[in-house]
C-alpha atoms as a PDB file:
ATOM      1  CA  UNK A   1       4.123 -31.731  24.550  1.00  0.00           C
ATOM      2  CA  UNK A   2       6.762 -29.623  22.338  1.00  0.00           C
ATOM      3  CA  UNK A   3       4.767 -26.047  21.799  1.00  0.00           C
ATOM      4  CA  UNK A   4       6.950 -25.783  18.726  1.00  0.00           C
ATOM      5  CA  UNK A   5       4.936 -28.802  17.300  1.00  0.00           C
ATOM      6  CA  UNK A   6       1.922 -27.872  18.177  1.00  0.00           C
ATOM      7  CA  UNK A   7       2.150 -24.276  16.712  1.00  0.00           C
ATOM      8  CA  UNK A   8       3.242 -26.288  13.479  1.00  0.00           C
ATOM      9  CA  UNK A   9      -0.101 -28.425  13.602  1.00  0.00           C
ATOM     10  CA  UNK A  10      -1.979 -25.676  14.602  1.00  0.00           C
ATOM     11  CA  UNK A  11      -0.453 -23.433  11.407  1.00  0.00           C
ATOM     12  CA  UNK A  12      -0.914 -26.506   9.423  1.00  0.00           C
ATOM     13  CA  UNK A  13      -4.528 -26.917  10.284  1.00  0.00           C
ATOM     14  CA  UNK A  14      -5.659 -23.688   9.292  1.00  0.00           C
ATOM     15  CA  UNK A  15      -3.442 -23.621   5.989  1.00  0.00           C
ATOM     16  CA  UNK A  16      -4.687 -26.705   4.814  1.00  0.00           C
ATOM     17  CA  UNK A  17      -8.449 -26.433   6.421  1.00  0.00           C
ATOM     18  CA  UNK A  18      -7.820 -30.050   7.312  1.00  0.00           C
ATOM     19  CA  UNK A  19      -6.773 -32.210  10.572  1.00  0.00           C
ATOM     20  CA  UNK A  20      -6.435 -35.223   8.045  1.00  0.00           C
ATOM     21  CA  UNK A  21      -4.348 -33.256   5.706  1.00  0.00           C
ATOM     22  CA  UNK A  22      -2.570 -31.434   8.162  1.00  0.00           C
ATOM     23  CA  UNK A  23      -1.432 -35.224   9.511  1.00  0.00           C
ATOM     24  CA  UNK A  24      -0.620 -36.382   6.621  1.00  0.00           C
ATOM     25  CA  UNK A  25       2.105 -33.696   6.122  1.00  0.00           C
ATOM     26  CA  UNK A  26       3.168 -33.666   9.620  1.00  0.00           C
ATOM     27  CA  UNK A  27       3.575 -37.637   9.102  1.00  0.00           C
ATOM     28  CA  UNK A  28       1.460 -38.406  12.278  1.00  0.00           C
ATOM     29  CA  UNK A  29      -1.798 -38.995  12.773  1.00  0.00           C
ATOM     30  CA  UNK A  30      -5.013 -37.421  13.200  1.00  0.00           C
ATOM     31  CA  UNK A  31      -5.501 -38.093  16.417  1.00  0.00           C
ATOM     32  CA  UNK A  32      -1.892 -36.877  17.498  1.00  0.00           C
ATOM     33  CA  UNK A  33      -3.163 -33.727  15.808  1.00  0.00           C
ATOM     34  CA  UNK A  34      -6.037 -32.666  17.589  1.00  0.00           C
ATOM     35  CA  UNK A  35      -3.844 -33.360  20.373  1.00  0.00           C
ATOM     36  CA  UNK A  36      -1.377 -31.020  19.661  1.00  0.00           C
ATOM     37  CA  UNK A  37      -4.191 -28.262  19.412  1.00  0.00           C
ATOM     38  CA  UNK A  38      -5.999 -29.587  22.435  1.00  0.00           C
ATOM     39  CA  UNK A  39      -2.757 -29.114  24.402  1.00  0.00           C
ATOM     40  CA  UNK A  40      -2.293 -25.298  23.164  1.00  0.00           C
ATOM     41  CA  UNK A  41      -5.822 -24.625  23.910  1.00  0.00           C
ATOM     42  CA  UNK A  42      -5.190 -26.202  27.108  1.00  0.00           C
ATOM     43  CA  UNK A  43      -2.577 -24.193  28.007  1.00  0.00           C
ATOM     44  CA  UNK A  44      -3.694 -20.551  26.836  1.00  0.00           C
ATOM     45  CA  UNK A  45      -7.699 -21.584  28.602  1.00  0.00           C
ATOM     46  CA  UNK A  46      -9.406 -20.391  24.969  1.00  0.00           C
ATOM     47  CA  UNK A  47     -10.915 -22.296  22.347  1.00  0.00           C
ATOM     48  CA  UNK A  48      -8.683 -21.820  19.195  1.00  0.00           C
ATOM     49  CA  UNK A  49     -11.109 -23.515  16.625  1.00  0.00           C
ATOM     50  CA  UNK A  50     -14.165 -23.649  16.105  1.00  0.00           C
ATOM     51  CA  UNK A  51     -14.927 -27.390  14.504  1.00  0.00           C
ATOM     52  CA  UNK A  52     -17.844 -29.130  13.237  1.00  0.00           C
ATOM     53  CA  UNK A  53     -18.624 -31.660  10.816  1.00  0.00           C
ATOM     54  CA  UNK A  54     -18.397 -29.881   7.751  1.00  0.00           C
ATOM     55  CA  UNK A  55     -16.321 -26.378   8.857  1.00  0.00           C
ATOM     56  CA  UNK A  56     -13.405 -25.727  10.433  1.00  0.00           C
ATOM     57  CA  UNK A  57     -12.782 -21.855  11.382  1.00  0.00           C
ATOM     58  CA  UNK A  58     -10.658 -19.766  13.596  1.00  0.00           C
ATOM     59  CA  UNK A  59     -11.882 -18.267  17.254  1.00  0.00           C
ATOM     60  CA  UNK A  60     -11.334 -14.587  17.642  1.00  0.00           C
ATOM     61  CA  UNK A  61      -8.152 -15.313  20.225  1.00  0.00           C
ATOM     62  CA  UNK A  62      -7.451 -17.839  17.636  1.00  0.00           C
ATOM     63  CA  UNK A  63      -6.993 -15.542  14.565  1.00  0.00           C
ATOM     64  CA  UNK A  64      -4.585 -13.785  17.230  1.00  0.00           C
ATOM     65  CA  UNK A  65      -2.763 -16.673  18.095  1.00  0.00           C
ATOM     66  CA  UNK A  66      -2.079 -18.320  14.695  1.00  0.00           C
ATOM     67  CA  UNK A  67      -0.828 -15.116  13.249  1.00  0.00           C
ATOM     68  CA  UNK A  68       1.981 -14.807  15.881  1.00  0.00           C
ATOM     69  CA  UNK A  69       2.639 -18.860  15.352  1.00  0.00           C
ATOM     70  CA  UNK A  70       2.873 -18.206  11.618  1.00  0.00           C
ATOM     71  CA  UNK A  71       5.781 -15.180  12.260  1.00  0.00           C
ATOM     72  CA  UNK A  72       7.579 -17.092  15.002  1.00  0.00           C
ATOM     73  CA  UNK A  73       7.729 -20.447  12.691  1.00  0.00           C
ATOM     74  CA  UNK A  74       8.938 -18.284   9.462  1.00  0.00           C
ATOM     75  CA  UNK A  75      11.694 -16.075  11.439  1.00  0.00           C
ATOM     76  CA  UNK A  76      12.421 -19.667  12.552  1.00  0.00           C
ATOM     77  CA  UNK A  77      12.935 -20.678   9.031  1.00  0.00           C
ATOM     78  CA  UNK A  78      14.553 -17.790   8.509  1.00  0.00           C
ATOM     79  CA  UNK A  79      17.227 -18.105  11.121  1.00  0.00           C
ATOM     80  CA  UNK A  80      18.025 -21.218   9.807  1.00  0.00           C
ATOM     81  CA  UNK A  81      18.489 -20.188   6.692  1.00  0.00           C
ATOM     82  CA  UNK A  82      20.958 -17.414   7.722  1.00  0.00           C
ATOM     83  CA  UNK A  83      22.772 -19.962   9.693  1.00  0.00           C
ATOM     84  CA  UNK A  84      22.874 -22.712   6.940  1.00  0.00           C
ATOM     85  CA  UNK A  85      25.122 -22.478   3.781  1.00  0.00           C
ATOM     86  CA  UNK A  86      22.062 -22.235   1.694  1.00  0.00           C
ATOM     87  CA  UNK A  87      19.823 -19.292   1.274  1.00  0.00           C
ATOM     88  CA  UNK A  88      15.843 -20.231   1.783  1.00  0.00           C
ATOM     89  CA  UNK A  89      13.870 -20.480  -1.107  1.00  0.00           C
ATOM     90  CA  UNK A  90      10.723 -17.387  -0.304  1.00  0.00           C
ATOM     91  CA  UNK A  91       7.757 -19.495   0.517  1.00  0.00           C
ATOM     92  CA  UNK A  92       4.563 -19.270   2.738  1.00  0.00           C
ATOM     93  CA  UNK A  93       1.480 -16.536   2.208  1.00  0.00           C
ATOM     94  CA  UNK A  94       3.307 -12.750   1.243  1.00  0.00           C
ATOM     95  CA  UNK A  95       0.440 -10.589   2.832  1.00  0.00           C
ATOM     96  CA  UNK A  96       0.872  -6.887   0.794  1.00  0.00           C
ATOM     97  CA  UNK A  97      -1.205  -3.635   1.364  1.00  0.00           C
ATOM     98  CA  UNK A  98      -1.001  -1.248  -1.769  1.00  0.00           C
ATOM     99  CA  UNK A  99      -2.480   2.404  -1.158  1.00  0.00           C
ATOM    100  CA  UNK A 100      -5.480   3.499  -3.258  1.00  0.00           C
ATOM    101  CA  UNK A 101      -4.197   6.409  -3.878  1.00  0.00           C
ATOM    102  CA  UNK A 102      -0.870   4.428  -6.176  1.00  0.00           C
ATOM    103  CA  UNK A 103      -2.192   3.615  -9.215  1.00  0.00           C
ATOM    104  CA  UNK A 104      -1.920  -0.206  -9.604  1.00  0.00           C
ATOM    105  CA  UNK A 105      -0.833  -0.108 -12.965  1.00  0.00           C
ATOM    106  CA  UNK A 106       2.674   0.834 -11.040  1.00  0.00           C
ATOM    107  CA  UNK A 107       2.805  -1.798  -8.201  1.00  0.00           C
ATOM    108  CA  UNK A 108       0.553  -4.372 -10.236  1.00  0.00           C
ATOM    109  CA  UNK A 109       3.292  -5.439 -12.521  1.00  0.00           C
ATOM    110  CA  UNK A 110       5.725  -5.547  -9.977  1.00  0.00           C
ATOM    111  CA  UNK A 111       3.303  -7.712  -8.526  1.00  0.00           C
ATOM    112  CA  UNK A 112       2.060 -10.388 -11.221  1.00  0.00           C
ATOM    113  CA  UNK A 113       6.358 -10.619 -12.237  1.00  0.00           C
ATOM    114  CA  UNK A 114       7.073 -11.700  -8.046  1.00  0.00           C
ATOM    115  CA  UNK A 115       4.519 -14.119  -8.325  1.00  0.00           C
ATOM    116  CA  UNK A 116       5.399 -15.879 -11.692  1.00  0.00           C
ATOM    117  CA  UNK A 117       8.957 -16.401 -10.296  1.00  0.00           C
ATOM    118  CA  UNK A 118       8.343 -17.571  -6.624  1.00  0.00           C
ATOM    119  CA  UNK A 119       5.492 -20.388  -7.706  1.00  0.00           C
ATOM    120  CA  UNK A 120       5.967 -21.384  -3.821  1.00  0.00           C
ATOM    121  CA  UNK A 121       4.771 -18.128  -2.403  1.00  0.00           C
ATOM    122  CA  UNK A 122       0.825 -16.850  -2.630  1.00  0.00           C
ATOM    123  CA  UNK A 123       0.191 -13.459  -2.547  1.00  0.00           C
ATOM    124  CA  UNK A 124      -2.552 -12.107  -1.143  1.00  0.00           C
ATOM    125  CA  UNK A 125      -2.931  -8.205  -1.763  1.00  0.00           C
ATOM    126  CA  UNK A 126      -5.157  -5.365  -0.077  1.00  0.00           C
ATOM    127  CA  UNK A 127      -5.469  -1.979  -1.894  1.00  0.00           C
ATOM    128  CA  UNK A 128      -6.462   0.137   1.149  1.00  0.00           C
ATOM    129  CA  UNK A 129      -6.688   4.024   1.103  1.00  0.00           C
ATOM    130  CA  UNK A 130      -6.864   4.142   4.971  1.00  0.00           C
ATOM    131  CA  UNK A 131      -4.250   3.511   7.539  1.00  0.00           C
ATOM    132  CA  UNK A 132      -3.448   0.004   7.752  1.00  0.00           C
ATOM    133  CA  UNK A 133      -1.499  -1.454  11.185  1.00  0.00           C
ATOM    134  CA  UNK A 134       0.841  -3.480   9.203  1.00  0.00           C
ATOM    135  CA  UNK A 135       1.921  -5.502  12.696  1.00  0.00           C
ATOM    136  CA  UNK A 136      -1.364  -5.824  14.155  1.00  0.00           C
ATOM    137  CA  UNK A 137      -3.267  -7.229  10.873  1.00  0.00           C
ATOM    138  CA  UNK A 138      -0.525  -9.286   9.775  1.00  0.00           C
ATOM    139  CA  UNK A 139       0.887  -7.694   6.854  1.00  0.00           C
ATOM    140  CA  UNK A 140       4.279  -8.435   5.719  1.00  0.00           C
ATOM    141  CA  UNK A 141       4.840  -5.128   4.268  1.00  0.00           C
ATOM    142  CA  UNK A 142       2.775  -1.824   2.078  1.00  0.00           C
ATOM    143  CA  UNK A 143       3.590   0.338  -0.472  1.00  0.00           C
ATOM    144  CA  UNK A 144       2.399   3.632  -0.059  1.00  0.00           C
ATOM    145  CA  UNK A 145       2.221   7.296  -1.790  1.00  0.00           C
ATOM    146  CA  UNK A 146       1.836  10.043   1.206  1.00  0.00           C
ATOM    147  CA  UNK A 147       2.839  13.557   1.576  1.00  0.00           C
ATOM    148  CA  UNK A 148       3.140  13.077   4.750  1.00  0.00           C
ATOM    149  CA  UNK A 149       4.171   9.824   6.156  1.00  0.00           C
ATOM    150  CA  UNK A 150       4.414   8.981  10.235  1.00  0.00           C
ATOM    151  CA  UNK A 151       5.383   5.154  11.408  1.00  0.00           C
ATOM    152  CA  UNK A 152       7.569   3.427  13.272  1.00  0.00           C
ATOM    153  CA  UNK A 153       8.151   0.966  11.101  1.00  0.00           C
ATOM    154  CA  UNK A 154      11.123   0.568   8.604  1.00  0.00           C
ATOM    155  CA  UNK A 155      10.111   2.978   5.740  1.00  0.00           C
ATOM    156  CA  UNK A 156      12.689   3.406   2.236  1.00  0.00           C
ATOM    157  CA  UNK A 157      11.106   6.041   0.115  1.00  0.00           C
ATOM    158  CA  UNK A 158      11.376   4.838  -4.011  1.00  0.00           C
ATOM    159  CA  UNK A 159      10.086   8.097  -5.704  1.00  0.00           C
ATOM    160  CA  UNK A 160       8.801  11.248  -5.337  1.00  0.00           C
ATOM    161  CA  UNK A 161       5.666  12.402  -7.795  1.00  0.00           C
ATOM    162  CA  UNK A 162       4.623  15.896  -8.284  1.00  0.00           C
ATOM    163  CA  UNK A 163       1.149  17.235  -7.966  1.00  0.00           C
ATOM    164  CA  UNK A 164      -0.043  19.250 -10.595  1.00  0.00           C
ATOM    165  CA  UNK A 165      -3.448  20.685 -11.748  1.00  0.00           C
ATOM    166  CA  UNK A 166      -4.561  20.162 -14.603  1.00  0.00           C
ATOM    167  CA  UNK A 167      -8.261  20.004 -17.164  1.00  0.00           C
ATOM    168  CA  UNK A 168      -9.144  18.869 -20.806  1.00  0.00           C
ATOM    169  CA  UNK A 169      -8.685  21.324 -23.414  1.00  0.00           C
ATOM    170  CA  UNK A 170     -13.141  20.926 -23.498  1.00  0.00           C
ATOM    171  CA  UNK A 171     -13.228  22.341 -19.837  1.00  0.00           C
ATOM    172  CA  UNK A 172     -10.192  25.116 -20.184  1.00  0.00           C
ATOM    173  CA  UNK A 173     -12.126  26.147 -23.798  1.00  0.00           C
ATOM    174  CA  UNK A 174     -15.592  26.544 -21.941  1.00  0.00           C
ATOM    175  CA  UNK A 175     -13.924  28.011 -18.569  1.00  0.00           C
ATOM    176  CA  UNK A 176     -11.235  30.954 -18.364  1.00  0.00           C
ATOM    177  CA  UNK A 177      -7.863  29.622 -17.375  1.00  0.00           C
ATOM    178  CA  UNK A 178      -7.107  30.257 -13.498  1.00  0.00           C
ATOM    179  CA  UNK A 179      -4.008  32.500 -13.725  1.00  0.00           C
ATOM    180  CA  UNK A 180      -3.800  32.191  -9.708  1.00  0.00           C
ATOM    181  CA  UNK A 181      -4.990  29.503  -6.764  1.00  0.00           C
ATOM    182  CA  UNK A 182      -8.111  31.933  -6.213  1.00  0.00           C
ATOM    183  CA  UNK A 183      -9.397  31.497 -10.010  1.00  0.00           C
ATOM    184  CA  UNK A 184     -10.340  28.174  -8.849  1.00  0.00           C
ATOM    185  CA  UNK A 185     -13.412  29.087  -6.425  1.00  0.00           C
ATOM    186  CA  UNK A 186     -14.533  29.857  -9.549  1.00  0.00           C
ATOM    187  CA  UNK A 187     -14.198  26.374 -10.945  1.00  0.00           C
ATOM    188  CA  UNK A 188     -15.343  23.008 -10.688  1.00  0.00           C
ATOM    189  CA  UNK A 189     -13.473  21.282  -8.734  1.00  0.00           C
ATOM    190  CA  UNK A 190     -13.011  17.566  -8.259  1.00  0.00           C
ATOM    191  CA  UNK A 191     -11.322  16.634  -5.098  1.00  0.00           C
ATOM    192  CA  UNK A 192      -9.880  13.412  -3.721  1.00  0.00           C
ATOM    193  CA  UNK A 193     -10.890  13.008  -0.748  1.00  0.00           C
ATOM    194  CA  UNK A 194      -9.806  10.424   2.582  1.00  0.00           C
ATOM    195  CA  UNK A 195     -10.228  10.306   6.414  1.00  0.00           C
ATOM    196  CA  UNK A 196      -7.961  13.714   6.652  1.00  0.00           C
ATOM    197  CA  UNK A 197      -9.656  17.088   7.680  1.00  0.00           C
ATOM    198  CA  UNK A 198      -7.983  18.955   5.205  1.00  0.00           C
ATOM    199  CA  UNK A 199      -8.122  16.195   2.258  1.00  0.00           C
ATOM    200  CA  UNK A 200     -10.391  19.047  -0.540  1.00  0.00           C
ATOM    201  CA  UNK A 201      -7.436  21.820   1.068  1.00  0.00           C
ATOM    202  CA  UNK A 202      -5.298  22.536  -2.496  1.00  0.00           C
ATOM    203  CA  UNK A 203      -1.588  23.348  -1.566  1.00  0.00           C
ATOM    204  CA  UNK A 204       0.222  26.339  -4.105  1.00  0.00           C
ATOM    205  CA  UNK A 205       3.154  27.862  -3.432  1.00  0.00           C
ATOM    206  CA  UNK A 206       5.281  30.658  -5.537  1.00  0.00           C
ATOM    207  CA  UNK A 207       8.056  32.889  -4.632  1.00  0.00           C
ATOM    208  CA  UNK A 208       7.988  32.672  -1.362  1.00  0.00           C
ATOM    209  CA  UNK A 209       3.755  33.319  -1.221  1.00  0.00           C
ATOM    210  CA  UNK A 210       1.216  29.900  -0.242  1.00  0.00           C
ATOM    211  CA  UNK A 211      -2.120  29.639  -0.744  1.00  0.00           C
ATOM    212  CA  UNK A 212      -4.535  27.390   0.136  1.00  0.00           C
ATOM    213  CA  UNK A 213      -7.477  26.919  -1.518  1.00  0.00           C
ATOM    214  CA  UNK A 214     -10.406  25.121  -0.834  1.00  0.00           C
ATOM    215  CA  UNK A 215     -11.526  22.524  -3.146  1.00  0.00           C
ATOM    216  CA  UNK A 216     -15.404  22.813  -4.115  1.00  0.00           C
ATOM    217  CA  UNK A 217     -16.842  21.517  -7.088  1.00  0.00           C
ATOM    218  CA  UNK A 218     -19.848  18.746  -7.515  1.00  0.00           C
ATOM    219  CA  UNK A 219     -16.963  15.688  -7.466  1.00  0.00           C
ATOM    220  CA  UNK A 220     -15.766  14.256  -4.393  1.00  0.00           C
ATOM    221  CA  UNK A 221     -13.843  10.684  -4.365  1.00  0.00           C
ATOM    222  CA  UNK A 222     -11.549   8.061  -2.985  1.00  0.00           C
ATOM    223  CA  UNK A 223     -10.906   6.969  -6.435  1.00  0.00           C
ATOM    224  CA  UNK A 224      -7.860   9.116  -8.343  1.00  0.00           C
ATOM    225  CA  UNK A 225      -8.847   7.061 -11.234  1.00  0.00           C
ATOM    226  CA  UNK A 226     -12.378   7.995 -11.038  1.00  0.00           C
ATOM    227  CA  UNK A 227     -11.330  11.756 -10.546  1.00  0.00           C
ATOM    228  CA  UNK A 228      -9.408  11.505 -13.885  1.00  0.00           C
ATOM    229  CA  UNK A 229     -11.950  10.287 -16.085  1.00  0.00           C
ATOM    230  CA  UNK A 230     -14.208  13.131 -14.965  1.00  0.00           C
ATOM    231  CA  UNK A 231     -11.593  15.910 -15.892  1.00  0.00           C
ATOM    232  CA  UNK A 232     -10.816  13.813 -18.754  1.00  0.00           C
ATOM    233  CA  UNK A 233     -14.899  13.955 -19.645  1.00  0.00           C
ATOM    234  CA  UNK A 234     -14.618  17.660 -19.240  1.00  0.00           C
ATOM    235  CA  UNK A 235     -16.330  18.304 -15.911  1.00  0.00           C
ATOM    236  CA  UNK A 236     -13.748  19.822 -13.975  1.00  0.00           C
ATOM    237  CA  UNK A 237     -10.184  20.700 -12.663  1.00  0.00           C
ATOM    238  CA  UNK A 238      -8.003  17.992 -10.551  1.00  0.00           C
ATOM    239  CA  UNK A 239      -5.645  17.947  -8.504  1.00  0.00           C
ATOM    240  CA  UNK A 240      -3.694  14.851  -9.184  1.00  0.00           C
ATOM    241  CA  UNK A 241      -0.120  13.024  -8.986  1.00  0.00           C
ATOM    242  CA  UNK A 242       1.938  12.644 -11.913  1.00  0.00           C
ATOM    243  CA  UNK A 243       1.877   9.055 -11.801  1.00  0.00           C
ATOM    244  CA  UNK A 244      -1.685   8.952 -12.260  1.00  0.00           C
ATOM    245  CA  UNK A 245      -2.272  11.493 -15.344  1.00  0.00           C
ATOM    246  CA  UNK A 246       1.316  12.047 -16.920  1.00  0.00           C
ATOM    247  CA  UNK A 247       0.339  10.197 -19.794  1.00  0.00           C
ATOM    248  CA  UNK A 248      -2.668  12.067 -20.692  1.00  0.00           C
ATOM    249  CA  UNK A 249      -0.300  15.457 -20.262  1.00  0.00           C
ATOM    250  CA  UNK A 250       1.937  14.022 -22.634  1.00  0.00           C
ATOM    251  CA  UNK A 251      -0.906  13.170 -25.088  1.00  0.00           C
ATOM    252  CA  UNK A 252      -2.866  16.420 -24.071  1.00  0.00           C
ATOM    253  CA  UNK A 253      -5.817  14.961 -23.153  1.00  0.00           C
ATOM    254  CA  UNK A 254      -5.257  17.181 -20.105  1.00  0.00           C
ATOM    255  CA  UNK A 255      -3.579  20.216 -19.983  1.00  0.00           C
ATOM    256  CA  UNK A 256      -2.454  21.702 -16.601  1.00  0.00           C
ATOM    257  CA  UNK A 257      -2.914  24.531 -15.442  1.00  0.00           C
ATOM    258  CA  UNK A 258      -1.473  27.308 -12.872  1.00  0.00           C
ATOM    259  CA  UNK A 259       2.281  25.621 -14.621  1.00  0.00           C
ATOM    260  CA  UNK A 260       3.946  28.531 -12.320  1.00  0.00           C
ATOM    261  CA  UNK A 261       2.954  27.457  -8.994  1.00  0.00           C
ATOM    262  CA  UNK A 262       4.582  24.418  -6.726  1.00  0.00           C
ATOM    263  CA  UNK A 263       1.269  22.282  -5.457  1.00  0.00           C
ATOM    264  CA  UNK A 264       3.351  19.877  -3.460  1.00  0.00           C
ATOM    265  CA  UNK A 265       4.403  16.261  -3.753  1.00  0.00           C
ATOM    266  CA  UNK A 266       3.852  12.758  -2.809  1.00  0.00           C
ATOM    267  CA  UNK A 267       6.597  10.337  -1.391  1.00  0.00           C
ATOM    268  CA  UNK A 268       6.055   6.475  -2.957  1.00  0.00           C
ATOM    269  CA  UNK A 269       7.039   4.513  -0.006  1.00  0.00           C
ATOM    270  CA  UNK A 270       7.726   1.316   0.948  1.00  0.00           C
ATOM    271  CA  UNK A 271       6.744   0.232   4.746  1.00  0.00           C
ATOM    272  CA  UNK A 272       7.803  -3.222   6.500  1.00  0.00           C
ATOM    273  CA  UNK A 273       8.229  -4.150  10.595  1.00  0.00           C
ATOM    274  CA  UNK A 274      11.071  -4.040  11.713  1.00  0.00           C
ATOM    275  CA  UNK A 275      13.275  -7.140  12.179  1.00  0.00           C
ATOM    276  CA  UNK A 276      17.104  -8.052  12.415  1.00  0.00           C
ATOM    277  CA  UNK A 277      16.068 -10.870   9.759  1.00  0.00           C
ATOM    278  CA  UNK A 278      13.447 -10.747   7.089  1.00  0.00           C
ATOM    279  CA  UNK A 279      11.628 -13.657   5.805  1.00  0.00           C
ATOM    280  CA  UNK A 280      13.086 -14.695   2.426  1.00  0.00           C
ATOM    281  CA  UNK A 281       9.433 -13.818   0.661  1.00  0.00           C
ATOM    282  CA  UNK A 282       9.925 -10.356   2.125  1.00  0.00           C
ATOM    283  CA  UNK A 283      13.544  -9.799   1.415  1.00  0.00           C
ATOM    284  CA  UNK A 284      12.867 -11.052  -2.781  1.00  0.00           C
ATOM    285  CA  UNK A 285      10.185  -8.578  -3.195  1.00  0.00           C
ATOM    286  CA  UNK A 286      12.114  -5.476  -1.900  1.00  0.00           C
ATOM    287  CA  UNK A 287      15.012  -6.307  -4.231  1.00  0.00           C
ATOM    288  CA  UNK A 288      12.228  -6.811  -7.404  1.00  0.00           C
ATOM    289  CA  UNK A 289      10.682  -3.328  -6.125  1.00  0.00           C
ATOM    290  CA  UNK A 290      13.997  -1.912  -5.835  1.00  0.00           C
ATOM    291  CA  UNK A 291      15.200   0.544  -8.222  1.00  0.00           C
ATOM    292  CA  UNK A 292      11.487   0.103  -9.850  1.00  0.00           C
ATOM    293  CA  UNK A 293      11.286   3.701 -10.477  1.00  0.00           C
ATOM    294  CA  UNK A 294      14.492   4.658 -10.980  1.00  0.00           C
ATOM    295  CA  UNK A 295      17.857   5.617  -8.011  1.00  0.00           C
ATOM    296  CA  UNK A 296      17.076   8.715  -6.982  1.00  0.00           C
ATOM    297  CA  UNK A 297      14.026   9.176  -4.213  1.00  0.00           C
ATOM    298  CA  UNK A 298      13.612  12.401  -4.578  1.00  0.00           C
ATOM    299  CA  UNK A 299      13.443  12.579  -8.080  1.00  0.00           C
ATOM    300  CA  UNK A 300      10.191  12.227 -10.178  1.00  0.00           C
ATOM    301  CA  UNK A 301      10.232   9.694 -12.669  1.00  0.00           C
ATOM    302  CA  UNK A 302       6.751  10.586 -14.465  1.00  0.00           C
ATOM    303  CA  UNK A 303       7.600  13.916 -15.059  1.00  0.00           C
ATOM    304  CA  UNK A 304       9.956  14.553 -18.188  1.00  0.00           C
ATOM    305  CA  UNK A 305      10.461  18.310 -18.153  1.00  0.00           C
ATOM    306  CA  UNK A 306      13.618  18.475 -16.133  1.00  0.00           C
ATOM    307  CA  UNK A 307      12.024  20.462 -13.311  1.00  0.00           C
ATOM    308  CA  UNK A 308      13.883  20.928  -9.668  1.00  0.00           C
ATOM    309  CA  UNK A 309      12.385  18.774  -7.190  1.00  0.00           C
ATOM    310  CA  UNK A 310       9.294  20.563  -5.291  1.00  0.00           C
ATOM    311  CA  UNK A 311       9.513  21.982  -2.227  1.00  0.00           C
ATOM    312  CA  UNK A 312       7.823  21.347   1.351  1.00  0.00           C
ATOM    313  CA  UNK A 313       5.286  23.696   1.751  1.00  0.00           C
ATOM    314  CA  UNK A 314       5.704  25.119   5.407  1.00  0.00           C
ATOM    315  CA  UNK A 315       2.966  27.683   5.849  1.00  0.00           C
ATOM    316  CA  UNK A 316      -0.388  28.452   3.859  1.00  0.00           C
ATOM    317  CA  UNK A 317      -2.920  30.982   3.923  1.00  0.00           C
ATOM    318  CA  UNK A 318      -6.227  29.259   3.779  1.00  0.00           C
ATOM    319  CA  UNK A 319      -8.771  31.100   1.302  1.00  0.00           C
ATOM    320  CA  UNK A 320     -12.466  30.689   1.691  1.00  0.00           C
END
């Protein structure tokens, strides 16, 4: 039998949940497609399905199996339509992994706008603060904000946003404004935390001196949104991207604090595998997401006060 064929019924199978329906697109029958997966799972000597009357679900080879199927058929498609006069139309599941740590009133727009012009395409999004293996769990691409970013995957950075400190006028009224990074052992304060050692380790640099503190107050969370409402409540100093509290330092709901100091930056990225061809679904959403926030990477386009870009921070002197 033609593999290619049977990879189609097999993709077909599991889109639809259906041998019937899977047939009936196909324009064979039923039979001929149970076939066509027999004969793959004859070949490779593992069940791919698991089928009863009422279910239909995929083996743990066969999860494996069907997502390489699904890439091979699409940078078929692809290929054709690089070869052909006419440009595909993007198509097929767009599998997306969003960092936690982005607020998704950024990407989410972006988003919802992608999927009311491609009515052919469904999206199927993972916000995810940890380290996702875009190749090995299928993703098509991610969009990520790290300070530090290490892949070897095709990366294009889109922005750059500042970290600043910052607490509500209630807290800085109560509490005596930290006129260096040492004031805040004295503080409360609330740290965002992930899978990295030095995750509650505050970054400051000025004139040449770094400091870095360490981050102890009675809030710790994977949730910069969370963080923000409890500085925003009062309880505390944050450390905290521009994109996720410029508005409430325009409005002055916050107020930051140590304004002299350089606390690093994050890079917004976006991450895709690498491939001489990308799928058409792939290729639209880069060029929506492109230019998003503005032409220059390196520039931060939540923070209006003109400010040179930050600088890496290269050594630190941790404070206990």
């Amino acid at each position: 039998m033609d593999k290619f064929t049977c990879m189609v019924a097999l993709a077909r199978v599991v889109e639809l949940g259906s041998f019937a329906e899977a047939a009936r697109r196909m324009g064979v029958s039923a039979p001929m497609v149970t076939k066509y997966i027999g004969h793959l799972e004859q070949e490779l000597g593992s069940r791919l399905l698991n089928r009863s009357t009422h279910s239909l679900s995929l083996t743990d080879v066969g999860q494996l199996y069907h997502q390489r199927c699904v890439q091979i058929l699409e940078d078929i498609e692809e290929a054709e339509a690089v070869a052909g006069a006419n440009s595909a139309v993007p198509r097929g599941a767009l599998k997306i992994c969003v960092s936690g740590a982005f607020d998704l009133s950024h990407v989410g727009p972006v988003l919802l706008e992608y999927s009311a012009r491609h009515g052919d395409v469904r999206l199927e999004v993972t916000v995810s603060n940890h380290f996702v293996d875009l190749v090995e769990e299928g993703f098509d691409l991610a969009v990520r904000a790290s300070a530090h970013l290490r892949t070897n995957l095709t990366t294009r950075k889109l922005a750059t946003s500042r970290l600043v400190a910052c607490a509500s006028p209630a807290y800085l009224k109560k509490n005596p404004q930290p006129e260096i990074p040492e004031n805040l052992l004295h503080h409360n304060c609330l740290a965002f935390t992930d899978t990295a050692p030095t995750s509650q380790q505050w970054r400051f640099e000025r004139d040449g001196r770094n400091s870095m503190v360490q981050a102890l107050g009675t809030l710790r969370a994977t949730s910069n949104e969370l963080l923000k409402q409890a500085a925003l409540r009062g309880q505390g100093v944050i450390l905290q991207p521009t994109f996720n509290v410029y508005q409430e330092l325009r409005a002055g709901t916050l107020q930051q604090v140590l304004a002299d100091y350089d606390a690093g930056a994050l890079g917004i990225y976006l991450i895709y595998p690498q491939r001489r061809y990308l799928a058409t679904k792939v290729r639209s959403f880069i060029e929506l997401l492109d230019g998003r926030w503005g032409t220059d990477p390196e520039a931060d386009p939540f923070w209006s006060n003109g400010e040179p870009p930050v600088r890496v921070v290269t050594e630190a002197t941790v404070i206990k």
